[in-house]
C-alpha atoms as a PDB file:
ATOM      1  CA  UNK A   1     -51.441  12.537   2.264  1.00  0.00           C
ATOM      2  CA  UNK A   2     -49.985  10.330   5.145  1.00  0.00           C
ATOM      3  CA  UNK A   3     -49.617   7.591   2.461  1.00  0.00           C
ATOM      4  CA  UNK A   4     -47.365   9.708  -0.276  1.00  0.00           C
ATOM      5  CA  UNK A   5     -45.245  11.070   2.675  1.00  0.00           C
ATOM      6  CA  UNK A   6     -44.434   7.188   3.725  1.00  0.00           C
ATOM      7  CA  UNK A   7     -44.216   6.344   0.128  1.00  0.00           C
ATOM      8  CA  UNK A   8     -41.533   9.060  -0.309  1.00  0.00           C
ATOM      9  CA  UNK A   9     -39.742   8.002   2.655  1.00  0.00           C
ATOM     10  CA  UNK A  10     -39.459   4.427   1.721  1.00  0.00           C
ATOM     11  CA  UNK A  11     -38.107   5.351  -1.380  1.00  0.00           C
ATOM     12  CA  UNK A  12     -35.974   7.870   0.084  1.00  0.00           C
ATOM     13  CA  UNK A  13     -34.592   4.506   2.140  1.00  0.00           C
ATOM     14  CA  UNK A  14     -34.354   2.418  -0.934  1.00  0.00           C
ATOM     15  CA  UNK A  15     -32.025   4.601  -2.931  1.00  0.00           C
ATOM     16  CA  UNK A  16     -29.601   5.115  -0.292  1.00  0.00           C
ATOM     17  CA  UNK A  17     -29.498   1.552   0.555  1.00  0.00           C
ATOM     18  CA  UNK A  18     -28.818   0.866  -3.283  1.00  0.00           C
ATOM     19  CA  UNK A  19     -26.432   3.497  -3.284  1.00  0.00           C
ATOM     20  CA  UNK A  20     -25.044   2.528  -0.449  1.00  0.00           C
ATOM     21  CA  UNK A  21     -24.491  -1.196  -1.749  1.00  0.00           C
ATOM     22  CA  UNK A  22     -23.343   0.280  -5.243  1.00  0.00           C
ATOM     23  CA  UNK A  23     -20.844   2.033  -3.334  1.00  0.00           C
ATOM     24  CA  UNK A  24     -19.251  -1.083  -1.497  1.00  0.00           C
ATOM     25  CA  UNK A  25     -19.537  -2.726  -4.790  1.00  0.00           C
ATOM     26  CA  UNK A  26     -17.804  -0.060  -6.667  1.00  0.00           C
ATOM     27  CA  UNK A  27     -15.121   0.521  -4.019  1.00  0.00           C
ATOM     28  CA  UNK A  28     -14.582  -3.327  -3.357  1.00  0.00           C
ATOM     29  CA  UNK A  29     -13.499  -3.839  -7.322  1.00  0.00           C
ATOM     30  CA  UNK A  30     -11.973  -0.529  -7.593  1.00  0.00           C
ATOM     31  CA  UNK A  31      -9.587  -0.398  -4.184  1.00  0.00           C
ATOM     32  CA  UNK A  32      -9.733  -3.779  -3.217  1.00  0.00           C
ATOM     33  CA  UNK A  33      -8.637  -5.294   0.374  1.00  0.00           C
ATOM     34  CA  UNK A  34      -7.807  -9.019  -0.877  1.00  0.00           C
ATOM     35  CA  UNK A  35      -9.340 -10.908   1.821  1.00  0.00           C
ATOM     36  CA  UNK A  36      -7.297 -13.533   1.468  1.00  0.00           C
ATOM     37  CA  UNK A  37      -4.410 -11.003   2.572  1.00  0.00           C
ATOM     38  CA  UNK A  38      -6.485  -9.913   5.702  1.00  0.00           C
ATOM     39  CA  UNK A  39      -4.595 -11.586   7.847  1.00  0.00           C
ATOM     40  CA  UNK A  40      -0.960 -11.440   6.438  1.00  0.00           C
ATOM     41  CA  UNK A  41      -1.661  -7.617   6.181  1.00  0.00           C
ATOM     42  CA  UNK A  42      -3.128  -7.529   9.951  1.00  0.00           C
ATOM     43  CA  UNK A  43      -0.047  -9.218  11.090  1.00  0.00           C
ATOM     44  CA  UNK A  44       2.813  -7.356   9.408  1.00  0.00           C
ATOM     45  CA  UNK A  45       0.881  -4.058  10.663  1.00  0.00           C
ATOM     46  CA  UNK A  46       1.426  -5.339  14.422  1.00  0.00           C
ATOM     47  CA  UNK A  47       4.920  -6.741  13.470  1.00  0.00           C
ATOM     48  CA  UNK A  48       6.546  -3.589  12.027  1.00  0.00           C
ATOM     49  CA  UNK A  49       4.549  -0.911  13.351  1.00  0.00           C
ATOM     50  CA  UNK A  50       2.882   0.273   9.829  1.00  0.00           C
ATOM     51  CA  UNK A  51      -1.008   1.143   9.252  1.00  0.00           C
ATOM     52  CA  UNK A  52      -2.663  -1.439   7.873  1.00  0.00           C
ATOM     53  CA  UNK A  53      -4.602   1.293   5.749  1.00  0.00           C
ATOM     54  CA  UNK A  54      -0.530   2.253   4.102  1.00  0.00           C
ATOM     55  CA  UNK A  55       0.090  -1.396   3.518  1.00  0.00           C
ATOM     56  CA  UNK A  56      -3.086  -1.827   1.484  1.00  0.00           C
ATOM     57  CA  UNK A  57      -2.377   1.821  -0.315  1.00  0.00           C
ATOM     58  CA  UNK A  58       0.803   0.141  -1.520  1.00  0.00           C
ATOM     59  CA  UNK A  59       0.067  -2.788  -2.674  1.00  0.00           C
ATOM     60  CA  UNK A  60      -2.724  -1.184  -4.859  1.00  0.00           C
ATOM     61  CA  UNK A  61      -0.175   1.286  -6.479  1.00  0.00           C
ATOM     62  CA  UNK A  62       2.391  -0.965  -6.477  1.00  0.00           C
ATOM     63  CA  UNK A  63       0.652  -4.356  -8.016  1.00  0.00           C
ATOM     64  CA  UNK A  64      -2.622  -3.564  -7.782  1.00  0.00           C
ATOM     65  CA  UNK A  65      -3.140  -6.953  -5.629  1.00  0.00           C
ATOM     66  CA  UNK A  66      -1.279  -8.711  -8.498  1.00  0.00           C
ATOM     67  CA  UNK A  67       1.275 -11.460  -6.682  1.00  0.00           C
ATOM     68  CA  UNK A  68       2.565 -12.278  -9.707  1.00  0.00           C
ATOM     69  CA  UNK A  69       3.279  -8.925 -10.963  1.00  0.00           C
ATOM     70  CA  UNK A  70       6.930  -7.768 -12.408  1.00  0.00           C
ATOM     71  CA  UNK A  71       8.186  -4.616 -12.589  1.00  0.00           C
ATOM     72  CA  UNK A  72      10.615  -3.875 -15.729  1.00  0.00           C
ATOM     73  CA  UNK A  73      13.293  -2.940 -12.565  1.00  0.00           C
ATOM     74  CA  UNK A  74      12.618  -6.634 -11.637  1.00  0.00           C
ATOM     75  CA  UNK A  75      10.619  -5.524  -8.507  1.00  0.00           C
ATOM     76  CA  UNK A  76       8.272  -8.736  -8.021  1.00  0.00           C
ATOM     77  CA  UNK A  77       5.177  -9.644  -6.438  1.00  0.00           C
ATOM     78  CA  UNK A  78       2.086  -7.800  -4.220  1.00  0.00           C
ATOM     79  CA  UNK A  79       4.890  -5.177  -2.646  1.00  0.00           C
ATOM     80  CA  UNK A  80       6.983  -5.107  -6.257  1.00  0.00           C
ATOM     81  CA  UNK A  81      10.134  -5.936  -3.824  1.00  0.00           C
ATOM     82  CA  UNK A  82      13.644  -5.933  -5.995  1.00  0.00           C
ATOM     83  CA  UNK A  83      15.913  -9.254  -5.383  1.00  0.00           C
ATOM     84  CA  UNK A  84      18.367  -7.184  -4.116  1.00  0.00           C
ATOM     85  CA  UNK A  85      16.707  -4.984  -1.980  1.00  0.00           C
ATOM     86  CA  UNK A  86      14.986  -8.660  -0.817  1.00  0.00           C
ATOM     87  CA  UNK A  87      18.622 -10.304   0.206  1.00  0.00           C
ATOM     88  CA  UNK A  88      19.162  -6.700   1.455  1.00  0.00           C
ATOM     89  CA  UNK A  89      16.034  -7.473   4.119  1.00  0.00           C
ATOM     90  CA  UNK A  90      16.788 -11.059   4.561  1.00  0.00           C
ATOM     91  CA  UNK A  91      20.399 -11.012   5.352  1.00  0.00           C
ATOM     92  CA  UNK A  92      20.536  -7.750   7.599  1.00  0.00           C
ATOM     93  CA  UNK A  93      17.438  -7.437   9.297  1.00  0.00           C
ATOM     94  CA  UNK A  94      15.645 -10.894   9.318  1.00  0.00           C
ATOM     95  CA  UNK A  95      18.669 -13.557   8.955  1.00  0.00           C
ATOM     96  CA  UNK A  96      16.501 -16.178   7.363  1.00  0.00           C
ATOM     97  CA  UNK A  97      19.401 -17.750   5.480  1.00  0.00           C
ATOM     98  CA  UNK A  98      17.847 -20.412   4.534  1.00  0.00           C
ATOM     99  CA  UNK A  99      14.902 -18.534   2.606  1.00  0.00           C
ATOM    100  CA  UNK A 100      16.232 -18.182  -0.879  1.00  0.00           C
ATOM    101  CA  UNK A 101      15.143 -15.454  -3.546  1.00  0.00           C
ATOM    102  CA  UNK A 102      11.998 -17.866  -5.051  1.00  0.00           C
ATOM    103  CA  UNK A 103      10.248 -16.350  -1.659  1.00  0.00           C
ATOM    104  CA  UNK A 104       9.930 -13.067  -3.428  1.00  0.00           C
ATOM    105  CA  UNK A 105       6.172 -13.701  -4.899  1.00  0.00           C
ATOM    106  CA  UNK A 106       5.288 -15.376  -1.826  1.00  0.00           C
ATOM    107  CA  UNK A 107       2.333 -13.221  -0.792  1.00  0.00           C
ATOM    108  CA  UNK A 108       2.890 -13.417   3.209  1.00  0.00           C
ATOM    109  CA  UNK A 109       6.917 -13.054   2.491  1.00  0.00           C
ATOM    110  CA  UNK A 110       6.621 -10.093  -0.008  1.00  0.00           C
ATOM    111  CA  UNK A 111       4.000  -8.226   2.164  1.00  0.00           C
ATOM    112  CA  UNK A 112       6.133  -9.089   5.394  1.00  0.00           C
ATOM    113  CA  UNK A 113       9.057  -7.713   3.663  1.00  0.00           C
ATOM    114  CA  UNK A 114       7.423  -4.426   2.068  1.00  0.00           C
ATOM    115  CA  UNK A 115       6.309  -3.771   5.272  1.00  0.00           C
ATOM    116  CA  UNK A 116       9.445  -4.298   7.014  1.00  0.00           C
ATOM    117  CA  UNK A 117      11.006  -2.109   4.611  1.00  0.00           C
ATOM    118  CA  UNK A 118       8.498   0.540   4.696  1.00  0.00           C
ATOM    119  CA  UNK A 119       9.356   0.574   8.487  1.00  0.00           C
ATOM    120  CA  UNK A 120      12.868   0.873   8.487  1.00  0.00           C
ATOM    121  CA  UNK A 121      12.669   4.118   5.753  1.00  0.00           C
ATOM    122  CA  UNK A 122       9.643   5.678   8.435  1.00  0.00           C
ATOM    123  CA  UNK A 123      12.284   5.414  11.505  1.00  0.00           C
ATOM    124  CA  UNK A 124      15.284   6.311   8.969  1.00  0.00           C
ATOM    125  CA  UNK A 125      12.764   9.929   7.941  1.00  0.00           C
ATOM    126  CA  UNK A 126      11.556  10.729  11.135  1.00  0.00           C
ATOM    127  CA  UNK A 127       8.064   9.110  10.118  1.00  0.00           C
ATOM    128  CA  UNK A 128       7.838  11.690   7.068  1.00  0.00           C
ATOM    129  CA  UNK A 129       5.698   9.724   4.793  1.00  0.00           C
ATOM    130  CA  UNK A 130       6.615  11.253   1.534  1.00  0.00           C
ATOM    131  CA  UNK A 131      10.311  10.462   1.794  1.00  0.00           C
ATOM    132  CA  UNK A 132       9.482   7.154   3.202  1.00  0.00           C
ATOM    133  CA  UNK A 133       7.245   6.111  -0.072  1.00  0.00           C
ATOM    134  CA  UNK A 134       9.387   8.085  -2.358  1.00  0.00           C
ATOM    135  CA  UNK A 135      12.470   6.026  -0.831  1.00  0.00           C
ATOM    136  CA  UNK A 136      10.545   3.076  -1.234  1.00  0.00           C
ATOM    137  CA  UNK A 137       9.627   3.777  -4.694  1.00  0.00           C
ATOM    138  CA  UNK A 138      12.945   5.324  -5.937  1.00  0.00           C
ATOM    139  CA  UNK A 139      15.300   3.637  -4.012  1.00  0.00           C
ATOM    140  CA  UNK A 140      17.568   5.573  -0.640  1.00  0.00           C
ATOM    141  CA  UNK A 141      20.146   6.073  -2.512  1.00  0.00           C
ATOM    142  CA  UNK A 142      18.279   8.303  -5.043  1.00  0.00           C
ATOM    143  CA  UNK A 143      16.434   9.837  -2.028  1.00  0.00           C
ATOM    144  CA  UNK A 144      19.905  10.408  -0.327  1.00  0.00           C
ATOM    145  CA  UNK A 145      21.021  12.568  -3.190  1.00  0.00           C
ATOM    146  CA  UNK A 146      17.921  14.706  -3.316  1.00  0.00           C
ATOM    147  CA  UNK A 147      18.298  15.518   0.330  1.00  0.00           C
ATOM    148  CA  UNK A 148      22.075  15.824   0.161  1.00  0.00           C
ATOM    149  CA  UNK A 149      21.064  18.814  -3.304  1.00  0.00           C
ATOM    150  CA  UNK A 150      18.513  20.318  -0.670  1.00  0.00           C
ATOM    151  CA  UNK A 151      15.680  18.986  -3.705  1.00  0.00           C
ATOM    152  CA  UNK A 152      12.477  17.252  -1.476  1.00  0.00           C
ATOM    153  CA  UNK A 153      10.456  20.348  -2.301  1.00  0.00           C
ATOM    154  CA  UNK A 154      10.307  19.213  -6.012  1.00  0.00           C
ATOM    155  CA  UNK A 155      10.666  14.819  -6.964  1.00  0.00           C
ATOM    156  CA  UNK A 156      12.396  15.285  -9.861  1.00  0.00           C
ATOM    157  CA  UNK A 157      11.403  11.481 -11.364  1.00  0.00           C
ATOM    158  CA  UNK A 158       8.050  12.021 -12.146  1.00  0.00           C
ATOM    159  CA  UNK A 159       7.255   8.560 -11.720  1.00  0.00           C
ATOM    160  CA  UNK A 160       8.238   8.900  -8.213  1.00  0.00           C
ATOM    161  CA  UNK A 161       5.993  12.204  -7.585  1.00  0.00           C
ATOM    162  CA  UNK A 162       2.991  10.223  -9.323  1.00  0.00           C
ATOM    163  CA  UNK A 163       3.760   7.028  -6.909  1.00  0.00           C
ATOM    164  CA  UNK A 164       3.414   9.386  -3.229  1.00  0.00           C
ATOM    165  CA  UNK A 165       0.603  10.647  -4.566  1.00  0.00           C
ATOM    166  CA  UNK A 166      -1.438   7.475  -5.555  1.00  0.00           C
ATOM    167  CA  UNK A 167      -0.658   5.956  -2.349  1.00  0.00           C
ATOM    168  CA  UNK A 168      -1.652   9.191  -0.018  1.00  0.00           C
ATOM    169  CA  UNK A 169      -4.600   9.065  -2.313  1.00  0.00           C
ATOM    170  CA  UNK A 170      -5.378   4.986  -1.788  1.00  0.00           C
ATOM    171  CA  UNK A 171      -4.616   5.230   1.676  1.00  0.00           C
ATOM    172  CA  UNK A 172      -7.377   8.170   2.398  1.00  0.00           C
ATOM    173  CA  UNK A 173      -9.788   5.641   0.708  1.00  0.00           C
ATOM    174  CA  UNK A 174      -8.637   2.592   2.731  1.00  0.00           C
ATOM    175  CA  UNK A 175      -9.011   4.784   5.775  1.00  0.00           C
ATOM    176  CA  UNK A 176     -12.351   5.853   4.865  1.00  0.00           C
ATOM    177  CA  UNK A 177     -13.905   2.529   3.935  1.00  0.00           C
ATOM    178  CA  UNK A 178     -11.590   0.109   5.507  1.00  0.00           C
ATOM    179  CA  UNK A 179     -10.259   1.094   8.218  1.00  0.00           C
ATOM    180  CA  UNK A 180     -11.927   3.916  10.273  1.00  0.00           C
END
């Protein structure tokens, strides 16, 4: 009897020790944290203030880790960062004139520079999330209007609404696995 109850225990252990290791498989292909972006991510979360857990979210929605991915609104690399809104960041709020617009796909560049954007629209919102991402995805301008129409109850781009929620969604999983 003794002998069945151990023998159901062990394999009581062994399933959720393969589960568990399916999980962290599963979870590591599916919502990735690039290790070779530990660090860049680590220090851009200290630099400008933003969870490291937000930064990963957005680079999964936005490029899904990709630093060579394109956007057809010429957004470009791991943070999907326009050339405009890039000389925007450059000339205004870092002054590095001398770094010129082939810095874009530069992994530790493009994530410093999402994240230094992402910053700027938290303070600008009062730390509301939402608009901050749906700035960041649809551009302050757009964002502006919406408020100015009393409209942040209802995004009306839908691929705006679809963006806030992937990265609320990503970033609950980074906090779970990643981060907590």
């Amino acid at each position: 009897m003794k002998a069945c109850q151990d023998i159901k225990k062990f394999f009581i252990f062994f399933m959720i020790l393969i589960l568990s290791f399916l999980g962290v498989i599963f979870f590591g292909f599916i919502y990735p944290v690039k290790y070779k972006y530990n660090n860049i991510i680590n220090r851009a979360s200290e630099r400008y203030n933003v969870q490291k857990e937000l930064i990963c979210a957005m680079i999964k929605a936005e490029s899904n880790f990709n630093q060579d991915a394109h956007s057809h609104a010429n957004a470009q690399g791991l943070m999907q960062i326009t050339p405009e809104t890039f000389e925007w960041l450059r000339d205004y709020y870092t002054h590095e004139k001398n770094l010129d617009i082939s810095g874009i796909k530069n992994p530790e560049t493009n994530i410093f520079y999402g994240s230094l954007l992402i910053s700027i629209l938290l303070k600008k919102y009062n730390y509301d999330e939402e608009i901050a991402l749906g700035a960041y995805n649809a551009g302050i301008t757009t964002i502006e209007r919406w408020k100015n129409n009393n409209n942040l109850d209802y995004i009306p781009y839908k691929e705006t609404r679809n963006y806030i929620k992937k990265v609320k969604l990503f970033k609950k999983i980074y906090q779970i696995f990643y981060f907590n």
